[in-house]
Protein backbone atom coordinates (compact mmCIF):
# COMPACT_ATOMS: atom_id res chain seq x y z
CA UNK A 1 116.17 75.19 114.11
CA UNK A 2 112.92 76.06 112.25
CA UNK A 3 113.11 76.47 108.42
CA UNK A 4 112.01 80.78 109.20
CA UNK A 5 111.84 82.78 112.00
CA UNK A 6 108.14 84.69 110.52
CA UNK A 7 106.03 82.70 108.43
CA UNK A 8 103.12 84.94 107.06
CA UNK A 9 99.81 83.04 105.63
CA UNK A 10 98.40 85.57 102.97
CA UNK A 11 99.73 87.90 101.23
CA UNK A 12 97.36 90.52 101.47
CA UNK A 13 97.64 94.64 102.70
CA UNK A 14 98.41 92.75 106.38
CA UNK A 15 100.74 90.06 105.20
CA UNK A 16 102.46 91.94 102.84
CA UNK A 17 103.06 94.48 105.28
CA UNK A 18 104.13 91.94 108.23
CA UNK A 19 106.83 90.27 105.96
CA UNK A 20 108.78 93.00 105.03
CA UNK A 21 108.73 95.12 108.09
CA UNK A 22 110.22 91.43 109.92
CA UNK A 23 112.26 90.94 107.15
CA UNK A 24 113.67 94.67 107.66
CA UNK A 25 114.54 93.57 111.00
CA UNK A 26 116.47 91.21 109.73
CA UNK A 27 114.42 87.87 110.01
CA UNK A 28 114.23 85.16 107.78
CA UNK A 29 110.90 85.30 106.27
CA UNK A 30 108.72 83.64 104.54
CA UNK A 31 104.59 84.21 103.08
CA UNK A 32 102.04 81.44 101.43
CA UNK A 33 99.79 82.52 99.36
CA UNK A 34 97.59 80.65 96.32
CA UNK A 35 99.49 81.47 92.86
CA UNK A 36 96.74 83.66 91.37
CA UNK A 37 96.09 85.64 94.85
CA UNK A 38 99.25 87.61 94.99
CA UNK A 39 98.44 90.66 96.62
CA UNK A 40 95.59 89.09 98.35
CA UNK A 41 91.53 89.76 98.11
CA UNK A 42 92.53 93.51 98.06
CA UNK A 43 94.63 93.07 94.86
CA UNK A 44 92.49 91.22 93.04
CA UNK A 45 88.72 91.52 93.99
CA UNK A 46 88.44 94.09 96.44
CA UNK A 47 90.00 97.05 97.00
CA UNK A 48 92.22 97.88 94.13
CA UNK A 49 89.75 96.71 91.31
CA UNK A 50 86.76 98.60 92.51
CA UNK A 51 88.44 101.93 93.05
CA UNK A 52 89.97 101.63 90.03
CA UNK A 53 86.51 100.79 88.73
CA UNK A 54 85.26 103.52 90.09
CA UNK A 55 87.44 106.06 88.08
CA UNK A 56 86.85 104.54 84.89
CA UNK A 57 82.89 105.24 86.18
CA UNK A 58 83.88 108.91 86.82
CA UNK A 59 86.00 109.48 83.44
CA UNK A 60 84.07 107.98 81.09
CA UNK A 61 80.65 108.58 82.26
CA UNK A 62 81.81 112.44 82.75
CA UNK A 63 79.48 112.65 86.06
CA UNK A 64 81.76 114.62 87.59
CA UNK A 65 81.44 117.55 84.99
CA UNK A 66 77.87 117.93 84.19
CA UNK A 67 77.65 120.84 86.54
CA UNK A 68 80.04 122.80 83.95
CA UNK A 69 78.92 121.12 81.27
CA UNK A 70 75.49 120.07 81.43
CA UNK A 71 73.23 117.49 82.62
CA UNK A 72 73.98 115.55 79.00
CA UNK A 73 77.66 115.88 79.13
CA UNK A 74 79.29 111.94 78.53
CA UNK A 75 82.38 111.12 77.68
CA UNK A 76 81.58 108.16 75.77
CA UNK A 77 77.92 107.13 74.90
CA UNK A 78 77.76 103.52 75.48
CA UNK A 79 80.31 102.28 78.02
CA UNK A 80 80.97 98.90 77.85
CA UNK A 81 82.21 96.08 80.49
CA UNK A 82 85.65 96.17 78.32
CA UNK A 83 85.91 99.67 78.69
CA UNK A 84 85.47 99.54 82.35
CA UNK A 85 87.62 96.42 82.99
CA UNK A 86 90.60 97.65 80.98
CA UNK A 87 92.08 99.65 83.51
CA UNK A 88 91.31 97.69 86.22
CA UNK A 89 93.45 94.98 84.83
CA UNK A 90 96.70 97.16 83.75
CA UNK A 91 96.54 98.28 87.68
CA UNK A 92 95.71 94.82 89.00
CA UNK A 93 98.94 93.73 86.99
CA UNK A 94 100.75 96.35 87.81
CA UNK A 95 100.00 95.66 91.32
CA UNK A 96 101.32 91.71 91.88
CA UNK A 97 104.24 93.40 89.60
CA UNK A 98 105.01 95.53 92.68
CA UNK A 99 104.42 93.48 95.43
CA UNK A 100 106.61 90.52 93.92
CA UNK A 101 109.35 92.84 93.75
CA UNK A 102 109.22 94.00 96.89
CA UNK A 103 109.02 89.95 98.54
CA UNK A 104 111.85 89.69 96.18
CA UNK A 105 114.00 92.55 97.42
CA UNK A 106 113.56 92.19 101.06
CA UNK A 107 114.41 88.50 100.44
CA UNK A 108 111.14 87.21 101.43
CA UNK A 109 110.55 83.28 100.49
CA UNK A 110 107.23 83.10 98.37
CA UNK A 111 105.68 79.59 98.54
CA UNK A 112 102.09 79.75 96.34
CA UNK A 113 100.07 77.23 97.54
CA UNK A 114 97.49 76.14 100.23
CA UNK A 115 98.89 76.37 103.69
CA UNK A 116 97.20 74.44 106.64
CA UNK A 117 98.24 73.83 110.06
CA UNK A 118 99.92 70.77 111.13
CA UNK A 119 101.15 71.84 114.40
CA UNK A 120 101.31 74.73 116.51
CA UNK A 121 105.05 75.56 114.12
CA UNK A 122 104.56 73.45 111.14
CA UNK A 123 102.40 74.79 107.69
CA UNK A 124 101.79 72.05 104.76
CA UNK A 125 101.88 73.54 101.72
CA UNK A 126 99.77 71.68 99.21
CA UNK A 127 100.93 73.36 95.54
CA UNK A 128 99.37 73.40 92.80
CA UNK A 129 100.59 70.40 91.04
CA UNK A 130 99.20 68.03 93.84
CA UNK A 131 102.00 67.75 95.82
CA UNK A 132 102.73 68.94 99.04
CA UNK A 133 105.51 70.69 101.50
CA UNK A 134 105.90 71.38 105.35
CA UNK A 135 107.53 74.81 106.41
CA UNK A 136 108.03 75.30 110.34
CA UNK A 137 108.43 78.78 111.68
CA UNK A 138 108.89 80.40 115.42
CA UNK A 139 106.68 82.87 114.34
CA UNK A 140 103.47 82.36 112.30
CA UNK A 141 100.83 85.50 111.40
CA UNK A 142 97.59 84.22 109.48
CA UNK A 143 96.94 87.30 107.05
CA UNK A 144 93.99 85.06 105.13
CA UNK A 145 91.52 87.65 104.63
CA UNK A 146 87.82 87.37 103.91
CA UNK A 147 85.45 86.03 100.95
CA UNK A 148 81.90 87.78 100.94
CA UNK A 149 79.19 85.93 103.01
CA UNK A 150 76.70 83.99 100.67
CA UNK A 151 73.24 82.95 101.69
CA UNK A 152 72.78 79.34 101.65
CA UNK A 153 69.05 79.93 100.13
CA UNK A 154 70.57 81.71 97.16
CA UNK A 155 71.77 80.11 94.09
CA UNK A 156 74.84 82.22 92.56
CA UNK A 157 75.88 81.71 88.95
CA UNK A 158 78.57 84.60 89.07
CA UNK A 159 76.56 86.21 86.36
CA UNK A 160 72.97 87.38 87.11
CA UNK A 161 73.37 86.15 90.62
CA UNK A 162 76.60 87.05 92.15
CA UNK A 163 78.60 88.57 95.19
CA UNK A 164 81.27 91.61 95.47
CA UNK A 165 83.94 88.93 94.17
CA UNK A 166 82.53 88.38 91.19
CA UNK A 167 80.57 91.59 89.96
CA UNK A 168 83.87 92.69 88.21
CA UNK A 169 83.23 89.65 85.24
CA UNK A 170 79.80 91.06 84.45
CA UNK A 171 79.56 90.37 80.86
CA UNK A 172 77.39 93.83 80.25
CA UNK A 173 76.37 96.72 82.09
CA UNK A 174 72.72 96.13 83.46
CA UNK A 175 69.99 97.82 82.85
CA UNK A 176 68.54 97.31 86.08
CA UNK A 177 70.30 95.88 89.39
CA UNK A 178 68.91 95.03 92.65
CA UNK A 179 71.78 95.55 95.30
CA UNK A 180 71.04 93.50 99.01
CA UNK A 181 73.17 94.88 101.66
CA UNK A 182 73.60 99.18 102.07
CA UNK A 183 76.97 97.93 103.65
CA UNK A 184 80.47 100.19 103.17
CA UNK A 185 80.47 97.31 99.47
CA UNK A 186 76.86 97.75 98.79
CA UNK A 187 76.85 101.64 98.54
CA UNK A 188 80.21 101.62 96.71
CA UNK A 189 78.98 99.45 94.18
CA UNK A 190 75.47 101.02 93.90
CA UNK A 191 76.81 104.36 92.81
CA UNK A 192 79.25 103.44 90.34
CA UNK A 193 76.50 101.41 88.66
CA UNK A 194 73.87 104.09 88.79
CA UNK A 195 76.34 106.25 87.40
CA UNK A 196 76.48 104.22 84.38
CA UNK A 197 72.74 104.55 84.01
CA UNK A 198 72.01 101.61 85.47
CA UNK A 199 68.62 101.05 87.72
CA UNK A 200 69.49 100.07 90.76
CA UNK A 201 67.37 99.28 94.07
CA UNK A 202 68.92 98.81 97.53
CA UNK A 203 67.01 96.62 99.90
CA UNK A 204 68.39 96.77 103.58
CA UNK A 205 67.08 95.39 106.95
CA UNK A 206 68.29 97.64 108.58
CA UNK A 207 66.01 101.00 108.69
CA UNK A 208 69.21 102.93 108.22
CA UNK A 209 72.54 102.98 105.65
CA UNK A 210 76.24 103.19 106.94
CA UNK A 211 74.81 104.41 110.17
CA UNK A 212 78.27 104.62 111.93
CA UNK A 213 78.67 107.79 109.34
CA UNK A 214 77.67 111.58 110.01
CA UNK A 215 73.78 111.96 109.65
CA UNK A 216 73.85 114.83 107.33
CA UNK A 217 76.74 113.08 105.13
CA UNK A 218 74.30 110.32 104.95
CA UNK A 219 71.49 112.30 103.68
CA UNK A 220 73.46 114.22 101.40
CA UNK A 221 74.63 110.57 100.10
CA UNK A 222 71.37 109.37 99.48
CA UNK A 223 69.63 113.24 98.07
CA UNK A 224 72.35 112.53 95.21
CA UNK A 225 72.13 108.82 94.25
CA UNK A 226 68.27 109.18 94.57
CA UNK A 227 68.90 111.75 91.60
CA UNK A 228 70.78 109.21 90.11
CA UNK A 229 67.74 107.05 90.14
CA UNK A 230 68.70 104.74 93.09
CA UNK A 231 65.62 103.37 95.26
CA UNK A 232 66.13 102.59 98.76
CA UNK A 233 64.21 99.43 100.33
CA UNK A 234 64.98 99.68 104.20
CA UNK A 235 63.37 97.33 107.02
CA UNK A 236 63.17 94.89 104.05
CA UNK A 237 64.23 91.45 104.03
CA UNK A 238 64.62 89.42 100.76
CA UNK A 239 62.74 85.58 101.27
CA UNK A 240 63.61 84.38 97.71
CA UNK A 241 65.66 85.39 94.31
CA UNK A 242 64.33 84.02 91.45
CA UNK A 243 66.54 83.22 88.20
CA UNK A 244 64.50 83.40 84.87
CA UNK A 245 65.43 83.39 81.42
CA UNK A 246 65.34 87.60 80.81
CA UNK A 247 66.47 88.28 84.13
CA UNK A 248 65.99 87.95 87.96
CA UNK A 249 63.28 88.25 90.32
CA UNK A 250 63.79 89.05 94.11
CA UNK A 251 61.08 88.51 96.33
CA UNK A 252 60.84 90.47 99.53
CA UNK A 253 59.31 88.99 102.82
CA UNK A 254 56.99 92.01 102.60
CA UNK A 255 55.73 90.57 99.27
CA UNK A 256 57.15 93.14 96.95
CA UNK A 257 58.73 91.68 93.81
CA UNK A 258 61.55 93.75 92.09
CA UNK A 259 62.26 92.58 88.35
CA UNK A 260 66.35 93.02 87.48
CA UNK A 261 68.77 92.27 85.25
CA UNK A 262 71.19 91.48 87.87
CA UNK A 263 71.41 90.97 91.73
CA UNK A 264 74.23 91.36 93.70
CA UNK A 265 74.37 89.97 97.67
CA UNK A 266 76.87 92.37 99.97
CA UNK A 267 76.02 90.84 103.11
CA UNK A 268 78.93 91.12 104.76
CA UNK A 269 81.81 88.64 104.82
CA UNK A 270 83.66 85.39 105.95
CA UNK A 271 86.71 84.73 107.31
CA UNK A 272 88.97 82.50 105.01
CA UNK A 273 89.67 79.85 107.92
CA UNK A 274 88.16 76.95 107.09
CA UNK A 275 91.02 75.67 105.37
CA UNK A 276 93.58 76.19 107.88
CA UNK A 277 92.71 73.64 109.67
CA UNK A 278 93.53 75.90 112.97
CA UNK A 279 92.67 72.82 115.84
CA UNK A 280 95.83 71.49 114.93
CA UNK A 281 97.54 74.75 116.17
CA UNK A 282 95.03 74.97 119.68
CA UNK A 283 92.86 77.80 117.86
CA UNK A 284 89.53 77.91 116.80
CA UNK A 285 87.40 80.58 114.99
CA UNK A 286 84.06 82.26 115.43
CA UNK A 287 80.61 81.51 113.24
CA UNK A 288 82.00 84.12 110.93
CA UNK A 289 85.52 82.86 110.77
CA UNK A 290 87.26 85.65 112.48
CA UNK A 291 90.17 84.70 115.29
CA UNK A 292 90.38 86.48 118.42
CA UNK A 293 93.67 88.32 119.16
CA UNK A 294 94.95 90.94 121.74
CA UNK A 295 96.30 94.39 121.46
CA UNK A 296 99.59 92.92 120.03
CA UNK A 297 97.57 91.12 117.73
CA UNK A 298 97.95 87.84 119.17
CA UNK A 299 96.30 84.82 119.20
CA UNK A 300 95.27 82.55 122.52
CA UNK A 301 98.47 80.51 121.47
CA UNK A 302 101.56 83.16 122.36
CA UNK A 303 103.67 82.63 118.62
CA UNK A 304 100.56 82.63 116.53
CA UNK A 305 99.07 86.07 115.69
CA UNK A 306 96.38 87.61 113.17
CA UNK A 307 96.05 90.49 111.51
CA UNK A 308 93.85 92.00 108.93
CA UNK A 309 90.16 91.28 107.79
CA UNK A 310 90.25 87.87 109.45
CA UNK A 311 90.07 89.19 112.86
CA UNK A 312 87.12 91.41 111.99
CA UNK A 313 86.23 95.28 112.69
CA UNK A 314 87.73 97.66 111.03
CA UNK A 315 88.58 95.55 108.24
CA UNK A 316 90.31 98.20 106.04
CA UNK A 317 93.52 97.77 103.89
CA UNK A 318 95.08 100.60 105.52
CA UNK A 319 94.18 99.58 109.55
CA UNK A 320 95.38 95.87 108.33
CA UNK A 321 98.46 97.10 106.43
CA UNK A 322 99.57 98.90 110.31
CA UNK A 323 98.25 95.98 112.19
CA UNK A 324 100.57 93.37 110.23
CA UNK A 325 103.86 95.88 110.63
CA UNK A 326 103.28 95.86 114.64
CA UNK A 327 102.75 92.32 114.50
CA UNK A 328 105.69 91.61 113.41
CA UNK A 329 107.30 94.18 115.50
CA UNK A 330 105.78 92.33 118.37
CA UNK A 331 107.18 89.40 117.50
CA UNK A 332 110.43 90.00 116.73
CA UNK A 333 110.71 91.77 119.93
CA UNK A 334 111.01 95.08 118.58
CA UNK A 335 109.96 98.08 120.94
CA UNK A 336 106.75 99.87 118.86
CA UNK A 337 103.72 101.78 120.26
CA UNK A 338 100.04 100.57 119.72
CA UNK A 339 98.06 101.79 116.91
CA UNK A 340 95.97 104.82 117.97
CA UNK A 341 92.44 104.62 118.85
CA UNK A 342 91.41 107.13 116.35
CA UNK A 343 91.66 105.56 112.63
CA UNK A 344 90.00 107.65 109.56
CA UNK A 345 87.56 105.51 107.21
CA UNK A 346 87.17 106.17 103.82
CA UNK A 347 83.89 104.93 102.04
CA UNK A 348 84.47 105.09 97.93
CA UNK A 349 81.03 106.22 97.31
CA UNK A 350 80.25 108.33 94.48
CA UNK A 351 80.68 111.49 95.95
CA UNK A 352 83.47 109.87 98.58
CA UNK A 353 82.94 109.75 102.33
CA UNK A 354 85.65 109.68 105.02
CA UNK A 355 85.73 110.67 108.71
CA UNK A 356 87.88 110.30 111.68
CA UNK A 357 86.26 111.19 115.23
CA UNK A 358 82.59 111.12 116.76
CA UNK A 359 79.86 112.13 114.92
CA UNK A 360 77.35 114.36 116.70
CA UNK A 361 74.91 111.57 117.52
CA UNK A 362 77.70 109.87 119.72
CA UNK A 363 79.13 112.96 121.01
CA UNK A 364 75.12 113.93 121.95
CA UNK A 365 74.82 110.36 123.99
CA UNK A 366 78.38 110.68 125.51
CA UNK A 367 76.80 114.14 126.93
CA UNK A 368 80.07 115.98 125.41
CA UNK A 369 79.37 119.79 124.20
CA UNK A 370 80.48 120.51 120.67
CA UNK A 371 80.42 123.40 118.56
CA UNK A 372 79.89 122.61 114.70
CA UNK A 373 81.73 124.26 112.05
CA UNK A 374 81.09 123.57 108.26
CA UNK A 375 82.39 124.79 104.77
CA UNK A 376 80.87 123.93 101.77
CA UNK A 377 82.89 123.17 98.06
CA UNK A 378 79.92 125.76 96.41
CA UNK A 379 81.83 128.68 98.20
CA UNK A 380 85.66 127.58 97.74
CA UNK A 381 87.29 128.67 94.02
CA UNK A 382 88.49 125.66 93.56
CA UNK A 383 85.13 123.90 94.25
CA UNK A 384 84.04 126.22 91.47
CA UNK A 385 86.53 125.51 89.05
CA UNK A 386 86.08 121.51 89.86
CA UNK A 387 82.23 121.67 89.23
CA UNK A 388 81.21 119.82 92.59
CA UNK A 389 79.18 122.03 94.45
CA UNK A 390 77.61 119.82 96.57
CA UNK A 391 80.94 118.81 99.01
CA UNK A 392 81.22 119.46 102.30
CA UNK A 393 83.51 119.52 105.16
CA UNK A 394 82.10 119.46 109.01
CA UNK A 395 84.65 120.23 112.12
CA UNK A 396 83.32 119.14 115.42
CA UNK A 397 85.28 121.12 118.27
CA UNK A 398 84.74 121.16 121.83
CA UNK A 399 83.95 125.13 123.35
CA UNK A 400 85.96 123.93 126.59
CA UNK A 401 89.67 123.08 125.27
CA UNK A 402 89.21 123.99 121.50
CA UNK A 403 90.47 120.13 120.39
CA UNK A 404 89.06 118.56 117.02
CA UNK A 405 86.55 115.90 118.54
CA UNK A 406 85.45 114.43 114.87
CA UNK A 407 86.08 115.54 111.28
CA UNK A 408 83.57 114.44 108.33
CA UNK A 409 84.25 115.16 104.84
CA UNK A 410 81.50 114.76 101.91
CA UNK A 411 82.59 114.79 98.35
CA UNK A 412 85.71 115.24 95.46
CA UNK A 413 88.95 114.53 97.27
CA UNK A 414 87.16 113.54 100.75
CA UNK A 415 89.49 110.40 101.45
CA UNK A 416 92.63 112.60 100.71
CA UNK A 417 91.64 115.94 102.44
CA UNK A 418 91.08 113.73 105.72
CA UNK A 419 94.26 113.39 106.29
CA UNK A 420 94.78 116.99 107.49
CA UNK A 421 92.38 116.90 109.77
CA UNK A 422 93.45 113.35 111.35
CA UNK A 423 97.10 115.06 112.16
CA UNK A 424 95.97 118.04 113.75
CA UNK A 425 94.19 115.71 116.02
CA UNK A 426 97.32 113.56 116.09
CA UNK A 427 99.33 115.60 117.51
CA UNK A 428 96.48 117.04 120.08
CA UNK A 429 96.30 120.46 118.02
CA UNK A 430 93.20 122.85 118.22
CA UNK A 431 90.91 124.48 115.87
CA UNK A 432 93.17 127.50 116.60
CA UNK A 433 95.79 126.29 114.54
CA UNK A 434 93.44 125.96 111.50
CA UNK A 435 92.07 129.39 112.09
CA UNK A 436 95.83 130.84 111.82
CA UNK A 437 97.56 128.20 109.37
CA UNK A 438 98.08 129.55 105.52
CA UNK A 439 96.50 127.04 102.91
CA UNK A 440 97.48 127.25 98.86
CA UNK A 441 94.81 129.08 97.19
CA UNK A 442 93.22 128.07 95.49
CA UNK A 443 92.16 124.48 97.15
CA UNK A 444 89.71 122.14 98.79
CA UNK A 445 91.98 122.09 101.79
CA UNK A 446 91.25 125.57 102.14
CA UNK A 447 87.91 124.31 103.42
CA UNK A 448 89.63 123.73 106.94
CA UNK A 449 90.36 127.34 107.39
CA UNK A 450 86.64 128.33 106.49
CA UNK A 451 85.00 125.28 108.98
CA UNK A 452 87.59 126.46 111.70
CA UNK A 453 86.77 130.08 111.00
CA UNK A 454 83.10 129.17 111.53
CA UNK A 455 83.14 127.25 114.47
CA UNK A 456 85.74 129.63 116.40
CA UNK A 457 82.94 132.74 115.29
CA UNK A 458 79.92 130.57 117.05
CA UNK A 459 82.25 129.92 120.04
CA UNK A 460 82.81 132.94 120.26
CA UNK A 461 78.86 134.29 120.16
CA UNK A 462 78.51 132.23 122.95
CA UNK A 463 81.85 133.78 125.20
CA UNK A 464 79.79 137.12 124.34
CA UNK A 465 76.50 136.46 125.51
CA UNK A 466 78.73 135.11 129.35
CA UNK A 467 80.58 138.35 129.17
């Protein structure tokens, strides 16, 4: 008999997630993980650190109040790293605190350690003290995550040079940054440090930012962290970064040099396989490190599956956190239905973006009619009394059956008010039921009754003119 029925590598939003809901089921469990990577990337570098780093931004930079308050309004003049880092510790703690207890009270086995394959069933464990320990499982899910890409032409120093994993140990605020990548990361991190009054140019080769996103949200994005003194560098490619004793230098193939304090690569990421030595278990991984799987989240060998950032798009905590629980599902042989095609996305810019749908660009190439209703935060109360008047929420609906065909939300509370939207297309709803529902007053999720109300009035202009 194997040593556990599930054995989970990683103990990430996926792994986590996979180890208790088999565990619920009444499996004997088990998850590997490295000692000081409880929680996984997410925990500790990704996720959880830069959202809470991005409220410290908001609170003690007062950004969000300067529209009541004036342009000069600050909480506190000179914001330090310690200032900003403070929280983000007491959470990351809080955090491992949380998970541990849950592994602990769902009698999950925690072994911290490196695990590599052996065999198709057997993981060595190689702990921190040297030595080393095989586990064998029926059952194994590699949760392992991702590390952020780095150039092999670039030399990081995790200080003036350095990648998303390592911006969080800045020892100062920079005066000037030079971001490389306008990635989901890259624009994150670019507004929280322009917020702070940092200088901060974005060089992309691409000719376009998070173009997956709604146009306008896009161009609303940019309008405000151009005001925050952000350039933009698209259709550029950086040839060289050059370290010097007050600062860096980064050296664009177009021959532009941009002088900075700091320089931070989010150019996408890397699996964490390379370890796993996955040949011993009949797998293999692509040039980026991801592993193929199927809808059930398998792998090509039937008792191995992956979940989570390792097996690439959409690579979000809360896709990887479902795709782990119906992995194990799967594999204990529990009945459970496939994760819906239509996910929402949250981006944690500074003002927040999240959608769930089409945009109008791919409903325009699919040839599918829409009708486009939008309310803006500037005439709600409680965008008023909140002091963002800049936020925005767009309803897509189709003239023909009245369905919700995409939902985009720009600005305070976007990632939350999604979530309203993404059930009424759940559950195959129409705009009709927005038009009629009753929302507390006063609210930003009011702003659903005003976009339905405005789409519904432009269908209707249109059922006049047939008449």
């Amino acid at each position: 008999m194997p040593d556990f029925d599930i054995l989970v590598i990683g103990s990430g939003p996926g792994g986590q997630k996979a180890a208790i809901a088999a565990a619920k089921l009444g499996r004997r469990v088990a998850v590997v993980d490295h000692p000081d990577m409880v929680g996984g990337v997410s925990i500790h570098t990704g996720t959880i650190p830069s959202k809470t780093l991005r409220e410290a931004v908001l609170y003690l930079t007062g950004l969000t109040q300067r529209d009541l308050y004036g342009q000069s309004y600050r909480l506190k003049e000179e914001i330090t790293v310690a200032d900003l880092t403070a929280r983000t510790r007491h959470v990351v703690g809080r955090e491992v605190d949380v998970i541990r207890s849950q592994l602990s009270r769902n009698r999950v086995s925690l072994f911290t350690g490196t695990g590599r394959f052996t065999d198709p069933h057997t993981v060595a464990i190689r702990e921190v003290s040297g030595d080393e320990r095989r586990l064998t499982a029926e059952h194994i899910i590699i949760a392992t995550g991702t590390r952020p890409a780095r150039p092999a032409s670039v030399e990081f120093d995790g200080r003036s040079i350095m990648d998303s994993d390592n911006v969080l140990d800045l020892e100062r605020v920079p005066r000037s940054m030079v971001i490389v990548g306008a990635g989901v990361i890259g624009m994150e991190y670019a507004s929280m440090f322009a917020a702070l009054g940092s200088k901060v140019t974005v060089v992309e080769k691409r000719h376009a930012m998070l173009d997956f996103c709604d146009v306008e949200v896009i161009e609303s994005l940019k309008y405000h962290l151009r005001d925050l003194a952000v350039t933009f560098r698209f259709g550029e490619t950086v040839a060289a970064v050059e370290r010097h004793p007050k600062g860096t230098l980064t050296v664009l193939e177009s021959g532009k040099k941009i002088p900075a304090d700091a320089v931070m690569y989010s150019a996408g990421r890397q699996g964490l396989t390379d370890e796993l030595d996955l040949d011993k278990a009949g797998l293999a991984a692509d040039p980026r490190g991801r592993i193929k799987v199927d809808t059930h989240y398998r792998t090509e060998v039937g008792h191995i599956y992956a979940v989570g950032d390792v097996i690439g798009f959409p690579a979000l905590a809360a896709t990887s956190m479902e795709q782990g629980r119906l992995a194990a599902y799967h594999a204990c042989g529990e009945p459970v239905d496939e994760m819906t095609g239509v996910q929402p996305i949250g981006i944690y810019t500074i003002p927040e973006i999240s959608f769930i749908g089409r945009t109008e660009d791919q409903l325009t190439e699919d040839c599918v009619p829409f009708e486009v209703g939008i309310s803006r935060y500037r005439e709600l109360a409680r965008g008023q009394i909140i002091g963002d008047a800049h936020g925005m929420l767009k309803l897509l609906v189709s003239p023909e059956d009245r369905t919700l065909l995409g939902v985009h939300c720009f600005g305070t509370g976007a990632t939350e008010l999604i979530h309203i939207g993404q059930s009424v297309m759940g559950c195959g709803g129409t705009v009709d039921y927005l038009v009629n529902a009753v929302f507390n007053y006063p609210t930003l999720a009011e702003s659903y009754k005003v976009a339905a109300l405005d789409a519904t009035n432009k269908i209707r202009q249109i059922d006049r003119l047939k008449d």
